[in-house]
N, C-alpha and C. Protein backbone atom coordinates (compact mmCIF):
# COMPACT_ATOMS: atom_id res chain seq x y z
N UNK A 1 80.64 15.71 -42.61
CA UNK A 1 81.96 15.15 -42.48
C UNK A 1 82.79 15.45 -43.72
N UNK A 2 82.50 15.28 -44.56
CA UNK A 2 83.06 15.40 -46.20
C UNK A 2 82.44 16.55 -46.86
N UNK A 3 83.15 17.38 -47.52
CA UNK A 3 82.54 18.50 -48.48
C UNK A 3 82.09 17.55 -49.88
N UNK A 4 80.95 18.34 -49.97
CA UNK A 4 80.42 17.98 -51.51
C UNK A 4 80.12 19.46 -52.01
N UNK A 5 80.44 19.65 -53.56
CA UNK A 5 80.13 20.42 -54.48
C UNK A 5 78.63 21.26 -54.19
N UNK A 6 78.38 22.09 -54.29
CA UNK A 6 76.87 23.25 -54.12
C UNK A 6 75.45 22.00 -55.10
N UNK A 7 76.49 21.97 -56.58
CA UNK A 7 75.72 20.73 -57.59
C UNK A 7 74.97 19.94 -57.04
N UNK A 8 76.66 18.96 -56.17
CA UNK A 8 76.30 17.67 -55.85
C UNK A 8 74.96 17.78 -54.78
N UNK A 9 75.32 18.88 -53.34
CA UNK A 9 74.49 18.87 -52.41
C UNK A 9 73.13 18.69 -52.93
N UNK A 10 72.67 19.90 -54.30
CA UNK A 10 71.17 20.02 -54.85
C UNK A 10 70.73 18.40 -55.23
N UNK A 11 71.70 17.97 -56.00
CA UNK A 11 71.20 16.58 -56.29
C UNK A 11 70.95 15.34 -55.26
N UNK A 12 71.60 15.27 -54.63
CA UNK A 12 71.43 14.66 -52.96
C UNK A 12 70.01 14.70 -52.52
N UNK A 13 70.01 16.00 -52.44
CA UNK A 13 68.99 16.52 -51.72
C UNK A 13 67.49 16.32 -52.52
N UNK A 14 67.47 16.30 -54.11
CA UNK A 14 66.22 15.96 -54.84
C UNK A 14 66.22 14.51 -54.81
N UNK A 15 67.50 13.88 -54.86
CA UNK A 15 67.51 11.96 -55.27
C UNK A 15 66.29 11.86 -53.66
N UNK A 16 67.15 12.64 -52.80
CA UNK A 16 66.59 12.37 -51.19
C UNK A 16 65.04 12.53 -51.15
N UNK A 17 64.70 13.97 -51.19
CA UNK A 17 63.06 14.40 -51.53
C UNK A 17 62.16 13.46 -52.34
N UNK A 18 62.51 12.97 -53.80
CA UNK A 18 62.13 12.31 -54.79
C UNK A 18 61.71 11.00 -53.69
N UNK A 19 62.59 10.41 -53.59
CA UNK A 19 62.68 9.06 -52.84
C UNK A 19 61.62 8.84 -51.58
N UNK A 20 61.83 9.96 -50.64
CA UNK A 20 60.84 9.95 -50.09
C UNK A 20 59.17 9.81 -50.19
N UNK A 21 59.15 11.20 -51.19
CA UNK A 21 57.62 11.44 -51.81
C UNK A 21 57.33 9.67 -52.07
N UNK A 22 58.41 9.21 -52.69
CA UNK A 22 57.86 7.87 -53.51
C UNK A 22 57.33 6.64 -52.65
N UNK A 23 58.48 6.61 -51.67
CA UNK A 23 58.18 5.53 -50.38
C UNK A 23 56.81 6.03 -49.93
N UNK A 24 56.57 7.14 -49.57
CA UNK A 24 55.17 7.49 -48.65
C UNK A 24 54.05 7.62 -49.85
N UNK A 25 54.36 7.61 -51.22
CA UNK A 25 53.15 7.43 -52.01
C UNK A 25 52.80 5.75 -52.05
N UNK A 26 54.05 5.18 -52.40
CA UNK A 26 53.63 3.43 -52.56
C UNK A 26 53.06 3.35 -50.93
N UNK A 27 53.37 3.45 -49.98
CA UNK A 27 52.30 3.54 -48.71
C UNK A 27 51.49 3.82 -48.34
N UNK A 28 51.16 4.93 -48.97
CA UNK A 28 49.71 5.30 -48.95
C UNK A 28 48.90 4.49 -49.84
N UNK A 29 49.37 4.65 -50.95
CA UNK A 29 47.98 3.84 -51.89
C UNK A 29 48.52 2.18 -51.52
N UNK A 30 49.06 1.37 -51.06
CA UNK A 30 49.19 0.45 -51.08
C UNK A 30 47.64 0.16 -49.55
N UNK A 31 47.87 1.21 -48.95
CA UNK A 31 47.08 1.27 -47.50
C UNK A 31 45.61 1.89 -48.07
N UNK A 32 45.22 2.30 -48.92
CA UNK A 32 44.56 2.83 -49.70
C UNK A 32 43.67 2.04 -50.39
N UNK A 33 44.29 0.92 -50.72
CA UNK A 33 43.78 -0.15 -51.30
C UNK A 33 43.53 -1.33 -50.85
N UNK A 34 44.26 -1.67 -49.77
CA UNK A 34 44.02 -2.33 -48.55
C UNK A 34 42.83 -2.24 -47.90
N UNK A 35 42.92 -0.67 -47.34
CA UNK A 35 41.45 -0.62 -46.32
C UNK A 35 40.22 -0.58 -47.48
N UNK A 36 40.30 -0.30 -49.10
CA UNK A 36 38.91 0.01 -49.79
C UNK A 36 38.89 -1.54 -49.99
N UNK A 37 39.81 -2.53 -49.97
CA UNK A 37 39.19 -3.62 -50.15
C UNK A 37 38.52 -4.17 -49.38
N UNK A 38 39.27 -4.22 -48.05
CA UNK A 38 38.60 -4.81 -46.93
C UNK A 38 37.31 -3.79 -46.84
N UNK A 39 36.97 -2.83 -46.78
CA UNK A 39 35.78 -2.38 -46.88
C UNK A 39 34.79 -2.54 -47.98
N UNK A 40 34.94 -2.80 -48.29
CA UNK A 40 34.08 -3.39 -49.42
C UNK A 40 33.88 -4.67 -49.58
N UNK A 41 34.82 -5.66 -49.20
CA UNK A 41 34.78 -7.31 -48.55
C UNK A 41 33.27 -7.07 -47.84
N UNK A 42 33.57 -6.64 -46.71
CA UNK A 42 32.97 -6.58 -45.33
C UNK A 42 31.59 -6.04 -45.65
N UNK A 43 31.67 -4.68 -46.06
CA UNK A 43 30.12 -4.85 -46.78
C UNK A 43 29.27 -5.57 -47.74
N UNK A 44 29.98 -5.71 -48.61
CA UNK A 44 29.15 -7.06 -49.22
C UNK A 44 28.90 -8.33 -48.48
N UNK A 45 29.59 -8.51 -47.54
CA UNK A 45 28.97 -9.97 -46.48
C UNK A 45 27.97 -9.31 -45.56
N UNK A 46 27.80 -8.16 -45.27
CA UNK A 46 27.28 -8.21 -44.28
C UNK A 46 25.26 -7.62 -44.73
N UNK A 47 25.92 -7.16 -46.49
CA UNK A 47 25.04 -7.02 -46.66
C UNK A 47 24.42 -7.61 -47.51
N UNK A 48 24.69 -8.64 -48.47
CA UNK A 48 24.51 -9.81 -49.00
C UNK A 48 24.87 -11.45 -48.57
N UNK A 49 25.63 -11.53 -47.68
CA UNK A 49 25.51 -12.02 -46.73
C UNK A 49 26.81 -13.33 -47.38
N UNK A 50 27.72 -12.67 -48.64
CA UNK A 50 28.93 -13.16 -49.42
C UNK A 50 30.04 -12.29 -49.28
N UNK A 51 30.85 -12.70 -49.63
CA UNK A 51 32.08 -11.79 -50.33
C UNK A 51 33.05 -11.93 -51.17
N UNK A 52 34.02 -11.40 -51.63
CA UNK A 52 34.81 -11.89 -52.88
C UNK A 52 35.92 -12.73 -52.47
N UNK A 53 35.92 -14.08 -52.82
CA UNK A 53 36.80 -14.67 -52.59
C UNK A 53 38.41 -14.28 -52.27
N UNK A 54 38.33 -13.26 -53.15
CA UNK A 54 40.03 -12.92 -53.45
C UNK A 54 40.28 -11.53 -52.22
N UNK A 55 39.28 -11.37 -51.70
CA UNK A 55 39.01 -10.15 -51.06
C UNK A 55 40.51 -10.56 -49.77
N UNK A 56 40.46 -11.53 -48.77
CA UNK A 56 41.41 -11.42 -47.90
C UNK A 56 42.72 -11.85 -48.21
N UNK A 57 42.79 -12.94 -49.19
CA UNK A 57 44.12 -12.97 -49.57
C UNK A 57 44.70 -11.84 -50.41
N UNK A 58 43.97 -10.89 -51.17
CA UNK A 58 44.75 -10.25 -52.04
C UNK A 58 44.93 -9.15 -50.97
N UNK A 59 44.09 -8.76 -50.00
CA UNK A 59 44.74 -7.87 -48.87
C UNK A 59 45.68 -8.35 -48.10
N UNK A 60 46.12 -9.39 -47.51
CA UNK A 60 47.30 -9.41 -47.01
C UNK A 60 48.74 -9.27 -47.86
N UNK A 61 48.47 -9.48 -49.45
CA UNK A 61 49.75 -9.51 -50.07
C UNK A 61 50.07 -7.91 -50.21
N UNK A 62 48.99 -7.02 -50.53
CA UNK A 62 48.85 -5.97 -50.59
C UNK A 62 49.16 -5.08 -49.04
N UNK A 63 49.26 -5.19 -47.86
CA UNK A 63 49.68 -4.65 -46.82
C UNK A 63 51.59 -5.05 -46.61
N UNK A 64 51.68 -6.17 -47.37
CA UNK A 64 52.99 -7.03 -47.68
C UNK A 64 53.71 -5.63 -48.19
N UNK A 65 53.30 -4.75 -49.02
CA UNK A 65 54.04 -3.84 -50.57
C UNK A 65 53.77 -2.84 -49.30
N UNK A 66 52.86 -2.55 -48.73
CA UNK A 66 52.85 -1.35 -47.83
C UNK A 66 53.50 -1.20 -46.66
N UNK A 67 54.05 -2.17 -45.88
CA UNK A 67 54.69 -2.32 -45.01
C UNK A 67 56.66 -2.68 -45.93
N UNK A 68 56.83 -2.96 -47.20
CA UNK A 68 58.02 -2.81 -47.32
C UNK A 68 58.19 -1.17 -47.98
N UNK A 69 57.46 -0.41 -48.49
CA UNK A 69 57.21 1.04 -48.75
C UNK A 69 57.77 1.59 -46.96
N UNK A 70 56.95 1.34 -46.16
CA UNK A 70 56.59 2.34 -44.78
C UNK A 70 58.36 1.89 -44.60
N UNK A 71 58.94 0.79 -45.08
CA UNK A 71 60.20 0.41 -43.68
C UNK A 71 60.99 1.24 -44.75
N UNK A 72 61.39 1.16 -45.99
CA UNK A 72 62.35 2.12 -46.61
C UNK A 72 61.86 3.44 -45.99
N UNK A 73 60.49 4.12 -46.26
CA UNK A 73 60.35 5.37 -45.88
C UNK A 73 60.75 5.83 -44.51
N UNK A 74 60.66 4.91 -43.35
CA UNK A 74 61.49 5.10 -42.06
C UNK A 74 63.24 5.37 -42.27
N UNK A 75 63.60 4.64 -42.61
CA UNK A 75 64.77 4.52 -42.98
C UNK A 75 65.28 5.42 -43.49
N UNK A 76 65.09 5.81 -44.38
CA UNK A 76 65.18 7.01 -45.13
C UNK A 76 65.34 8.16 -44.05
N UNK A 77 64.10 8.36 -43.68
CA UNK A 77 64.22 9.48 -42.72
C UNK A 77 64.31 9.66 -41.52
N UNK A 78 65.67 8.11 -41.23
CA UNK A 78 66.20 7.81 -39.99
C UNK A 78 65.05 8.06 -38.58
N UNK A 79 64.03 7.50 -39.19
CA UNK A 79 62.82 7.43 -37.85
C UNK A 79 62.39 5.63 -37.62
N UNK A 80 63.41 4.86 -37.97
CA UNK A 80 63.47 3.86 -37.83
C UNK A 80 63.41 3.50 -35.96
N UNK A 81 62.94 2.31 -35.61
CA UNK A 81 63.29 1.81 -34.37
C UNK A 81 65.17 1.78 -34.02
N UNK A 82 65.10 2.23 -32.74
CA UNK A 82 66.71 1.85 -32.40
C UNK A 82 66.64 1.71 -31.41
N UNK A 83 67.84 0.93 -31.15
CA UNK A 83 68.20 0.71 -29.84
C UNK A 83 69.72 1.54 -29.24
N UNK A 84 69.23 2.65 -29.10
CA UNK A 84 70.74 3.33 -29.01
C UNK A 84 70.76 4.10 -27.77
N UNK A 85 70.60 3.22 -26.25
CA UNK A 85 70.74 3.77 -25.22
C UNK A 85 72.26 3.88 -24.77
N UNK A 86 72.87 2.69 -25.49
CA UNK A 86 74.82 2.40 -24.70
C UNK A 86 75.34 3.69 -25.67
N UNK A 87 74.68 4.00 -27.35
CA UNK A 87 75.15 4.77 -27.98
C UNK A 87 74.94 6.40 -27.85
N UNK A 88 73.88 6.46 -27.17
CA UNK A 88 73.68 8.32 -26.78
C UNK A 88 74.97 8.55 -25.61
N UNK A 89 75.53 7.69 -24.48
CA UNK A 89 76.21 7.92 -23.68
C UNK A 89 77.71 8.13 -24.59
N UNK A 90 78.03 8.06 -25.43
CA UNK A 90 79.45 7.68 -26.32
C UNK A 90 79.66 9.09 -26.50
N UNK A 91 80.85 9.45 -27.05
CA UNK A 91 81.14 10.83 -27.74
C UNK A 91 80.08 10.56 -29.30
N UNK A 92 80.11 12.12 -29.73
CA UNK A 92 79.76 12.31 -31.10
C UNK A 92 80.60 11.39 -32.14
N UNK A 93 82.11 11.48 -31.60
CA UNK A 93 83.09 10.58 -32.69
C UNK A 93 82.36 9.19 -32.83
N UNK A 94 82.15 8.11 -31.79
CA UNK A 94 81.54 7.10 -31.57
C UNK A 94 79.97 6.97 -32.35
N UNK A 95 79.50 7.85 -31.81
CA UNK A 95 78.07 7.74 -32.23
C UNK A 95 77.44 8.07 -33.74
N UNK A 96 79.01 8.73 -34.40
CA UNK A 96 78.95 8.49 -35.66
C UNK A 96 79.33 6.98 -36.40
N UNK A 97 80.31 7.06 -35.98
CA UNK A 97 80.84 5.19 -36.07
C UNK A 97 80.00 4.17 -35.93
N UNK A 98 78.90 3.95 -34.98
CA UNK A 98 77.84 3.84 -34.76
C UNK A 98 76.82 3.50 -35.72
N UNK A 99 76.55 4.69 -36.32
CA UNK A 99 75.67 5.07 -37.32
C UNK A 99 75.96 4.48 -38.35
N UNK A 100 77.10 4.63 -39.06
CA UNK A 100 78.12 4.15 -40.18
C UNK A 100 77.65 2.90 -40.30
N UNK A 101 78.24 2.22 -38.95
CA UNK A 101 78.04 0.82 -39.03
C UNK A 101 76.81 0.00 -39.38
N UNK A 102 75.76 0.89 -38.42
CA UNK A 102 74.30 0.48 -38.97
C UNK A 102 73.92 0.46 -40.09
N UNK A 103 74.06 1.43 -40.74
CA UNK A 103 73.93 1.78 -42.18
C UNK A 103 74.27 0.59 -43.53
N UNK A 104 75.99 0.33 -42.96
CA UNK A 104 76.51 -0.60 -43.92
C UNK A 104 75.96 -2.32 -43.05
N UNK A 105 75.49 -2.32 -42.31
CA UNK A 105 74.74 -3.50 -41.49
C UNK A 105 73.64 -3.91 -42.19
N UNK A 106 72.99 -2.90 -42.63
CA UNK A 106 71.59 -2.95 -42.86
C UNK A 106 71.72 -3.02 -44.32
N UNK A 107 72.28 -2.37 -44.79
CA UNK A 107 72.83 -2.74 -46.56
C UNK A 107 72.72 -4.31 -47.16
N UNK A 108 73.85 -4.43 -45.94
CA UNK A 108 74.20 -5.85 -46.39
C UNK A 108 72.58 -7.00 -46.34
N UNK A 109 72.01 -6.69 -44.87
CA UNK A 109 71.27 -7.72 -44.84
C UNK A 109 69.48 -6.93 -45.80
N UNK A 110 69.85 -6.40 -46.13
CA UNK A 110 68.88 -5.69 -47.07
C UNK A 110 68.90 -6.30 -48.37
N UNK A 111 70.35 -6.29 -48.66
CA UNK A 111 70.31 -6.63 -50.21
C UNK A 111 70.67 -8.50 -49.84
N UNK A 112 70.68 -8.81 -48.65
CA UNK A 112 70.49 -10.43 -48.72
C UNK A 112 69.16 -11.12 -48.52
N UNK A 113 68.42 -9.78 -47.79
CA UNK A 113 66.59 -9.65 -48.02
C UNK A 113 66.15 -10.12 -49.14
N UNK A 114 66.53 -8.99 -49.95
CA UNK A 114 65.97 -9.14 -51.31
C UNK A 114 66.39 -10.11 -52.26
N UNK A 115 67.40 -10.42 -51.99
CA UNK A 115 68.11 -12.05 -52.35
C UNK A 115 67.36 -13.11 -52.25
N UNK A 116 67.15 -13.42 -50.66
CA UNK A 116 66.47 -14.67 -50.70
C UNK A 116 64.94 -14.87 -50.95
N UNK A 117 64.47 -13.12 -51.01
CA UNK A 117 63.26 -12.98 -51.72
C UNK A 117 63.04 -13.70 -52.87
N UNK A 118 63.93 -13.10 -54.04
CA UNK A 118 63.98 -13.75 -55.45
C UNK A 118 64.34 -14.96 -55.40
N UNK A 119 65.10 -15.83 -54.40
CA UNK A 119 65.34 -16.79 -54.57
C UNK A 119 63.88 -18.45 -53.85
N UNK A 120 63.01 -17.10 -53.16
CA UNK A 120 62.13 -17.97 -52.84
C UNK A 120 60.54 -18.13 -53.90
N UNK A 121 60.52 -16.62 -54.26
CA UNK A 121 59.96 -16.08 -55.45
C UNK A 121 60.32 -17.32 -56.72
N UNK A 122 61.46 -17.51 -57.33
CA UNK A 122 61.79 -18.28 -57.90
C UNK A 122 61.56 -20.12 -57.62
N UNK A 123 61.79 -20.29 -56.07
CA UNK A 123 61.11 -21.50 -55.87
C UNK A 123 59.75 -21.58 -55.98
N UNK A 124 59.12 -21.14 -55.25
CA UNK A 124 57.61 -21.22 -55.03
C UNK A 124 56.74 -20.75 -56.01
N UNK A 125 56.83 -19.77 -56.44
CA UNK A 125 55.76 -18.53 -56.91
C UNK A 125 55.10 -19.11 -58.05
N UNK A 126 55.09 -20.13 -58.93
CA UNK A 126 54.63 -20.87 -59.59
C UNK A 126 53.38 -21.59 -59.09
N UNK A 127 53.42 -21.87 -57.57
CA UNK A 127 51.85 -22.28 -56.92
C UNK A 127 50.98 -21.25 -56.77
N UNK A 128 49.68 -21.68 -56.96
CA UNK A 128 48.65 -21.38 -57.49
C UNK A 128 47.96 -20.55 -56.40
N UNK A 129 47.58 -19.49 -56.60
CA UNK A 129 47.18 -18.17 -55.21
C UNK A 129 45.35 -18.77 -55.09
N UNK A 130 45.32 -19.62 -54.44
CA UNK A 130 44.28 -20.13 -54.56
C UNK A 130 42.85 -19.30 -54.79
N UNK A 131 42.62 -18.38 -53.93
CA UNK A 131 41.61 -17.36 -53.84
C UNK A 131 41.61 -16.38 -55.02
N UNK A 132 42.42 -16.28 -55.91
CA UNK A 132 42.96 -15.29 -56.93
C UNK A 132 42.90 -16.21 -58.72
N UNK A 133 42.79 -17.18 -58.33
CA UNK A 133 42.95 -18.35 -59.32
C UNK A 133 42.19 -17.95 -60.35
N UNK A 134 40.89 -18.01 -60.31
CA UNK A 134 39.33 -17.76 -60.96
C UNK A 134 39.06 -16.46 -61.06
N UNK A 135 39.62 -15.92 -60.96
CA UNK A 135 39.86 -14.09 -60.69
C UNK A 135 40.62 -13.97 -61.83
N UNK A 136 41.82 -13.92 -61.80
CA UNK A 136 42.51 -14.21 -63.02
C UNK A 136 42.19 -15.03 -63.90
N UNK A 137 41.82 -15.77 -63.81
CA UNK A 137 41.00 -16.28 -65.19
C UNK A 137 40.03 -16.09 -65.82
N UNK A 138 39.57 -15.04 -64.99
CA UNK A 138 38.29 -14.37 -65.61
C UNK A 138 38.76 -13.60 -66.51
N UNK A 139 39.57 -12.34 -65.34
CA UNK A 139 40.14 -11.48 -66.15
C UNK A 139 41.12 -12.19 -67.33
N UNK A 140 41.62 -12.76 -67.69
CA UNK A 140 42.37 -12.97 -69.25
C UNK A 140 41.26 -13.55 -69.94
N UNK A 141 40.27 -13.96 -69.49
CA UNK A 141 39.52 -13.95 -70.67
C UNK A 141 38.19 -13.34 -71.37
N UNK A 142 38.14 -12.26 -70.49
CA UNK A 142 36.79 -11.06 -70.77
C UNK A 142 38.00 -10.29 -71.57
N UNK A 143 39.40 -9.88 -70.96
CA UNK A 143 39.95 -9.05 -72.13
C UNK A 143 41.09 -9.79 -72.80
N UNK A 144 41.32 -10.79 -72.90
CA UNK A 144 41.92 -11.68 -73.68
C UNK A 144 43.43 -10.85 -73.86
N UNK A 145 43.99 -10.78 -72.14
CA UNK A 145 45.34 -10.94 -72.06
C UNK A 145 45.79 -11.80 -70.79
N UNK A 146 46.73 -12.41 -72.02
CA UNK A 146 47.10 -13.67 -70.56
C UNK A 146 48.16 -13.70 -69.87
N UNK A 147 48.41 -12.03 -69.82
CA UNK A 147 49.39 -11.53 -68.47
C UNK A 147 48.55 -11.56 -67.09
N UNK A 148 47.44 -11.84 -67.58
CA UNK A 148 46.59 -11.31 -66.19
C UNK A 148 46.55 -12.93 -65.76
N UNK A 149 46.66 -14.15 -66.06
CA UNK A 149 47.11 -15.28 -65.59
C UNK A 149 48.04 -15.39 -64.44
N UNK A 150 49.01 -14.74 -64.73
CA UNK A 150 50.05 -14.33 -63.31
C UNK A 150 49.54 -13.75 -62.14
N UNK A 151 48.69 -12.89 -62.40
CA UNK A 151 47.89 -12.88 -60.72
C UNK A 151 47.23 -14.36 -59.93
N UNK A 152 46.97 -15.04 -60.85
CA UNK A 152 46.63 -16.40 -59.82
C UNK A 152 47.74 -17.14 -59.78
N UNK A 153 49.02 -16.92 -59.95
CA UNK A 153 49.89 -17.79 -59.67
C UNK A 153 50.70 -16.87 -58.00
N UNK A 154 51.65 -17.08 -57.24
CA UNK A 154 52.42 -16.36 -56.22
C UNK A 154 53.60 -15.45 -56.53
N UNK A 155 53.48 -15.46 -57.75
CA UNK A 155 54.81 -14.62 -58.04
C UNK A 155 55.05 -12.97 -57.74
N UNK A 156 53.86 -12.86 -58.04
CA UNK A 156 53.96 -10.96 -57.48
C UNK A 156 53.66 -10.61 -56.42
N UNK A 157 53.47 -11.75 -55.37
CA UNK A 157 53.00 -11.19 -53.98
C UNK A 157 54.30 -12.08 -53.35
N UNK A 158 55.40 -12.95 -54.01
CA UNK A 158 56.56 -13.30 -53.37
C UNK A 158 57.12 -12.27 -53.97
N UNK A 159 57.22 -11.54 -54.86
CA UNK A 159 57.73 -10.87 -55.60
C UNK A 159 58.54 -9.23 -54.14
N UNK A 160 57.27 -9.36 -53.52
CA UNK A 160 57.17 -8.12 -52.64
C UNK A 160 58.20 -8.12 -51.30
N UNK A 161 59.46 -9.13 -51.24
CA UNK A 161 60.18 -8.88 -50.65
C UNK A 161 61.27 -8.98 -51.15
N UNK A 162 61.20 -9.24 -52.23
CA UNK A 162 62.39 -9.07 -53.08
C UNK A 162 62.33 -7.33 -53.55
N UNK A 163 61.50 -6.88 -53.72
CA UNK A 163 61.36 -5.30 -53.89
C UNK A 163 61.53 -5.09 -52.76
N UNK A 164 61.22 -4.99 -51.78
CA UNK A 164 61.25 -4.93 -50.57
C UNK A 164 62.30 -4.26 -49.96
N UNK A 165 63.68 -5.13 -50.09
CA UNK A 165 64.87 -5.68 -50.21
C UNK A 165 65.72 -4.60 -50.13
N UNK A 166 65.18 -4.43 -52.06
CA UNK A 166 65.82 -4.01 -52.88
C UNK A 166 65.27 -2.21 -52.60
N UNK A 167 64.21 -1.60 -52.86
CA UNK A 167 64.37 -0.13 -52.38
C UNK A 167 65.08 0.06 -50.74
N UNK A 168 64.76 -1.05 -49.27
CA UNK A 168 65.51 -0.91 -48.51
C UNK A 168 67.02 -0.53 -48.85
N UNK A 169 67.29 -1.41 -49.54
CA UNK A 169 68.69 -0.97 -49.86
C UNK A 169 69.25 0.92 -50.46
N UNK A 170 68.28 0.48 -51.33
CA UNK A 170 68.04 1.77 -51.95
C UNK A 170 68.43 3.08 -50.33
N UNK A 171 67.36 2.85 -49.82
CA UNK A 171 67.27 4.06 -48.63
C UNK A 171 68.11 4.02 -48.04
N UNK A 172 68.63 2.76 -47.33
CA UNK A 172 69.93 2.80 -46.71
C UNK A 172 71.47 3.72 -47.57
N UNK A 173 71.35 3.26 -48.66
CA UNK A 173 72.42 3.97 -49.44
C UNK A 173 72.53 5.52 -49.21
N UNK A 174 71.25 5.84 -49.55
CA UNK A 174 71.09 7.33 -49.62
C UNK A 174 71.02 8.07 -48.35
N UNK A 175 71.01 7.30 -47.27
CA UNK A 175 70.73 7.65 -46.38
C UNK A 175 72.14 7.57 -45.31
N UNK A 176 72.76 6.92 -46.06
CA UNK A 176 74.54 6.39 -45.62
C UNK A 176 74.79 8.18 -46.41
N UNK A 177 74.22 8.37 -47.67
CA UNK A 177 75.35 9.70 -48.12
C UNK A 177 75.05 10.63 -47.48
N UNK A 178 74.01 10.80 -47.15
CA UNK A 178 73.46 12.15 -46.46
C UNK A 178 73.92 11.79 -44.67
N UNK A 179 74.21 11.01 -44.78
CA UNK A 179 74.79 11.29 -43.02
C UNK A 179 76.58 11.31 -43.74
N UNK A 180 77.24 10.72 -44.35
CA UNK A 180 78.32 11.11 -44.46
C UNK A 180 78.75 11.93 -45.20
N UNK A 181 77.77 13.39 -46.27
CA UNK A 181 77.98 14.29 -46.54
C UNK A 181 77.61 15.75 -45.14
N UNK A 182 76.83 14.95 -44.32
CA UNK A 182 76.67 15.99 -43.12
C UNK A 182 75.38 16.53 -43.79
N UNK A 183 74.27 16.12 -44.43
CA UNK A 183 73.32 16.42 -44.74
C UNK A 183 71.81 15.84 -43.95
N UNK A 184 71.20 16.97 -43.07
CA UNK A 184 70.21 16.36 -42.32
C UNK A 184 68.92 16.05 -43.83
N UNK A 185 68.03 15.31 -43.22
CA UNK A 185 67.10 14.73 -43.91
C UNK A 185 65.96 15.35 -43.80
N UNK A 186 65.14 15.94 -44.44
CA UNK A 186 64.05 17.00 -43.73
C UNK A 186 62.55 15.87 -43.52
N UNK A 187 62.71 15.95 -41.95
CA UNK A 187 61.31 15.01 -41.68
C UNK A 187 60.07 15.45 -41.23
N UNK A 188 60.05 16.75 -42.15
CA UNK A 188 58.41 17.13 -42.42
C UNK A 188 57.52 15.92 -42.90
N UNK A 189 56.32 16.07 -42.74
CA UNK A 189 55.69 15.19 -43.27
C UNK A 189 55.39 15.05 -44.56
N UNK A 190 54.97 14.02 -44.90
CA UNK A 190 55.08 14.22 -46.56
C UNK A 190 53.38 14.05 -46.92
N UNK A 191 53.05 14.11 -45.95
CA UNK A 191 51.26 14.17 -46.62
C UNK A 191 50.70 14.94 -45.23
């Protein structure tokens, strides 16, 4: 729709690439770490007949970071869910308008995502991750740092929709320029 500079296009196009690689790396290893935990949970019960306390709660907070990774990385490369049966029947003029709208739709409630993330993060996240508690307290005191205290509290696993949120936003933006510079998104795979 709009001309951009030869420059600008290259830079677009790496912010775009960059961004991607990044969403589908935090997804992978977030899923990465997910399934080696739960596998390793599961074998130790089944073969000692225990498992690590922290083993299922710290996997669900951890599929939490991988599932807000996978929804920017959709987004991004407009392979998001839609509902655009009234909108394929429209002209091209429309079905850009359309698009536009979604875009700045999703902005908004993206960056009000990540809003009430921090703002619940900020209420809560001070209670105590029960399963993670004694975990972290181990760890700060075999290596005697008491940043590692904050893993038994909720703050970095409320933390994960406030990031969440916030790269959504991110993708949406970039993903608003490249449809209104007339720049397709290349949705090769990235692994």
């Amino acid at each position: 729709m709009f001309k951009i500079s030869y420059h600008m296009d290259k830079v677009l196009k790496k912010i775009t690439n960059f961004l991607s690689y990044f969403f589908a790396s935090g997804c992978f290893l977030s899923m990465f770490f997910l399934f080696f935990i739960i596998f390793t949970n599961s074998s130790k019960r089944y073969i000692l007949g225990d498992s690590y306390e922290w083993g299922e709660e710290l996997s669900i907070y951890i599929s939490i970071y991988g599932i807000m990774f996978g929804i920017a990385w959709a987004y991004l490369q407009d392979r998001h869910v839609k509902f655009d049966i009234l909108v394929r029947i429209m002209s091209k003029k429309y079905q850009l308008f359309f698009e536009y709208l979604t875009d700045c739709v999703s902005f908004v409630i993206s960056v009000l995502f990540s809003y009430s993330g921090y703002m619940f993060m900020i209420k809560r996240g001070d209670v105590d991750a029960s399963s993670l508690l004694t975990t972290s307290q181990w760890l700060s005191e075999i290596t005697s740092i008491k940043y590692f205290l904050i893993l038994g509290k909720l703050y970095p696993y409320y933390f994960s929709m406030c990031f969440g949120g916030f790269i959504l936003a991110v993708s949406v933006l970039i993903r608003f320029l490249n449809r209104i510079f007339n720049q397709e998104v290349s949705t090769k795979e990235v692994f």
